[in-house]
C-alpha atoms as a PDB file:
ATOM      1  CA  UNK A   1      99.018 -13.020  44.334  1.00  0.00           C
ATOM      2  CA  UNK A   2      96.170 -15.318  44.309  1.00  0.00           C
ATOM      3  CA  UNK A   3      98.150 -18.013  46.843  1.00  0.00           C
ATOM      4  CA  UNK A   4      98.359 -14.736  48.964  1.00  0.00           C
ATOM      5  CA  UNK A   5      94.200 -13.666  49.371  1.00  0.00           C
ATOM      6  CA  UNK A   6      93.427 -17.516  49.386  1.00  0.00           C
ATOM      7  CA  UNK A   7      95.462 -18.025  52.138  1.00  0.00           C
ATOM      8  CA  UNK A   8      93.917 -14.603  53.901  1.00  0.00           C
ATOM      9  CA  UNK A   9      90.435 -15.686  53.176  1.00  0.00           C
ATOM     10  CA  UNK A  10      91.483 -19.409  54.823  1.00  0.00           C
ATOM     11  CA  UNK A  11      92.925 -17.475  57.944  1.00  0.00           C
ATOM     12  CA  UNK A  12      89.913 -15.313  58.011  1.00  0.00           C
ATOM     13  CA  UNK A  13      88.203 -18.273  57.666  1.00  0.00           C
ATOM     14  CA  UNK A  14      90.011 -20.493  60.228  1.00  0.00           C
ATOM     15  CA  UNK A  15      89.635 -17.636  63.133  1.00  0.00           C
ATOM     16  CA  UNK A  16      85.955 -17.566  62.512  1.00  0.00           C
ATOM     17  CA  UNK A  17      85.414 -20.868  63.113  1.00  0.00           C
ATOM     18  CA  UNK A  18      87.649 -20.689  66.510  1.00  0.00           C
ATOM     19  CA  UNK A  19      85.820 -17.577  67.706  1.00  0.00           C
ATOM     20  CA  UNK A  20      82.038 -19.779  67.394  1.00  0.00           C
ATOM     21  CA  UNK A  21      83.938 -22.878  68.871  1.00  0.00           C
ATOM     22  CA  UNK A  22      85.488 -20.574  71.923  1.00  0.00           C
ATOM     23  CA  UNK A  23      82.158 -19.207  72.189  1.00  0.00           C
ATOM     24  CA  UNK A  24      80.338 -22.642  72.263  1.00  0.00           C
ATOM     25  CA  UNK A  25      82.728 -24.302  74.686  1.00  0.00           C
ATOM     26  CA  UNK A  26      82.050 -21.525  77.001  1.00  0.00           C
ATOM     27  CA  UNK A  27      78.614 -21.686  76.901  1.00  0.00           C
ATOM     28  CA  UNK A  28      78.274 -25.547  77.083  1.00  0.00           C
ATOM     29  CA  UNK A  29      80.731 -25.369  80.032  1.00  0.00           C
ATOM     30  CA  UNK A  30      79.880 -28.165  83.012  1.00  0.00           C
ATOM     31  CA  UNK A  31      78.546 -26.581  86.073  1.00  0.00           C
ATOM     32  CA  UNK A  32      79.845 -29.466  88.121  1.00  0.00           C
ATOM     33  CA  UNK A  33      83.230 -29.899  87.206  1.00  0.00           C
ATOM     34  CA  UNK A  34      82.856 -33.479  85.786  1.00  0.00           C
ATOM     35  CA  UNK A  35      84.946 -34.757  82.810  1.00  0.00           C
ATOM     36  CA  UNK A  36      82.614 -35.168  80.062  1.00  0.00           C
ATOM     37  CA  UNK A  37      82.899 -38.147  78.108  1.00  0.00           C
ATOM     38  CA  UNK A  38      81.247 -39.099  74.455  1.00  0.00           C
ATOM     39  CA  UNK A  39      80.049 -42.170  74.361  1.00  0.00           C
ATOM     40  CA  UNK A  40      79.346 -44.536  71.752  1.00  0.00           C
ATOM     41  CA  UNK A  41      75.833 -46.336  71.464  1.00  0.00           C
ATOM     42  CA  UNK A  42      77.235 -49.267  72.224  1.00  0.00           C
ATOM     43  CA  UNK A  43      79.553 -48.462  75.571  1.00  0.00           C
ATOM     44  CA  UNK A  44      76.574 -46.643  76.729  1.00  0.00           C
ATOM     45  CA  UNK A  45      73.980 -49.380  76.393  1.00  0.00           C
ATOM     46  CA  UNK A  46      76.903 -51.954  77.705  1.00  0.00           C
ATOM     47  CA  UNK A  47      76.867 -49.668  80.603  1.00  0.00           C
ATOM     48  CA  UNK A  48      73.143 -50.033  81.297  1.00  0.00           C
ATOM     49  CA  UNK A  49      73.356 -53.364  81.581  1.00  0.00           C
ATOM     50  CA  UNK A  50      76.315 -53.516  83.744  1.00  0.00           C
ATOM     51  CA  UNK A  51      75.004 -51.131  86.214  1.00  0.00           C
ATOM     52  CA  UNK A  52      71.979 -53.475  85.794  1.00  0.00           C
ATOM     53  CA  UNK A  53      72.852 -56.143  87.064  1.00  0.00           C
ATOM     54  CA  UNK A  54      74.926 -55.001  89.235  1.00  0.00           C
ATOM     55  CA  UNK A  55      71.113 -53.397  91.173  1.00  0.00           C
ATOM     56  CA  UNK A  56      69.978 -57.135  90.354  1.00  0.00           C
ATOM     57  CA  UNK A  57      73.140 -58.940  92.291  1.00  0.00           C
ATOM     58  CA  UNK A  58      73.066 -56.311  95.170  1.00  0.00           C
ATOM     59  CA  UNK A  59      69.113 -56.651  95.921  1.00  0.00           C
ATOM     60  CA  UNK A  60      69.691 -60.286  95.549  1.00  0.00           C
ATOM     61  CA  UNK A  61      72.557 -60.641  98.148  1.00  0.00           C
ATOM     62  CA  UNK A  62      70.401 -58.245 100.584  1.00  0.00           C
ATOM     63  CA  UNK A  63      68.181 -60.649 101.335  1.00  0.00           C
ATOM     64  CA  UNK A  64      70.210 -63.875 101.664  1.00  0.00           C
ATOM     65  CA  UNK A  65      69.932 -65.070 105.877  1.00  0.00           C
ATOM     66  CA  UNK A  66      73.734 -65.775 107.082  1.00  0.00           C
ATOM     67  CA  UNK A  67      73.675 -69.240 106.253  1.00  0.00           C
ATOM     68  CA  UNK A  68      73.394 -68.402 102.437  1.00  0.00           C
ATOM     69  CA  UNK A  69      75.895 -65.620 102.789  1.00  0.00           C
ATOM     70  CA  UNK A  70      78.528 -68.631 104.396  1.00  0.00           C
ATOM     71  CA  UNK A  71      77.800 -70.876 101.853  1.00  0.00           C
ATOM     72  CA  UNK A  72      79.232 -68.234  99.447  1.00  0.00           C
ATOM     73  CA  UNK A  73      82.219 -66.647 101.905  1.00  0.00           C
ATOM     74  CA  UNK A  74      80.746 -63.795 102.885  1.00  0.00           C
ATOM     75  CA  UNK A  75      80.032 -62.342 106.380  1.00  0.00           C
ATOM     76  CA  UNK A  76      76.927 -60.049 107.250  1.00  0.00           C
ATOM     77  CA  UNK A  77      79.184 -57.644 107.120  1.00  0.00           C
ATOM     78  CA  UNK A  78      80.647 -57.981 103.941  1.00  0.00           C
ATOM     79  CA  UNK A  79      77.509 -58.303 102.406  1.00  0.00           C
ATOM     80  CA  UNK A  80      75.889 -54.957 104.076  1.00  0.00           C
ATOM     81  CA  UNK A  81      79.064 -53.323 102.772  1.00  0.00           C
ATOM     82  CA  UNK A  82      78.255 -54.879  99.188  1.00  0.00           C
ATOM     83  CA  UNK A  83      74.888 -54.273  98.917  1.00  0.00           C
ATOM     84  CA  UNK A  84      74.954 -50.684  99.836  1.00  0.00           C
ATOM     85  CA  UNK A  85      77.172 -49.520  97.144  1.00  0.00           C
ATOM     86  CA  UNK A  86      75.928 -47.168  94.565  1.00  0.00           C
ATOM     87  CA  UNK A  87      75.322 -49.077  91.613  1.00  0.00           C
ATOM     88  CA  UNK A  88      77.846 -47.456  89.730  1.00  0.00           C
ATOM     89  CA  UNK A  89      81.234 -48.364  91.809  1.00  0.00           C
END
């Protein structure tokens, strides 16, 4: 008998808990459709810095004449397209 009203108390129990996490999800929904990620410290800082430098490299390779840009194999072109990325692609 007592197997039986524990296990009704952990049903109880267990629905409760899905009911506030139903009711949480919907109200931390994302407007914007994106697919949230968690992060951890880390992978977020090791983000940073790639989207970092990445800023760093671009602005750098903006200003190099076409003489520069040959001595590396790119065009004017090429570079434009490069440099005028987003920082995070």
């Amino acid at each position: 008998m007592s197997i039986c009203i524990e296990h009704n108390n952990f049903e109880n129990t267990l629905g409760s808990i899905q009911n506030n996490v139903s009711q949480n999800a919907s109200v931390c929904k994302n407007p914007l459709g994106l697919k949230i990620t968690s992060f951890s410290k880390w992978n977020v800082f090791k983000q940073t810095k790639i989207w970092n430098s990445r800023i760093r490299q671009r602005r750098d390779l903006s200003v190099l004449n076409e003489r520069l840009l040959a001595d590396i194999g790119y065009t004017a072109e090429q570079a434009r397209q490069e440099f005028t990325k987003p920082f995070w692609k």
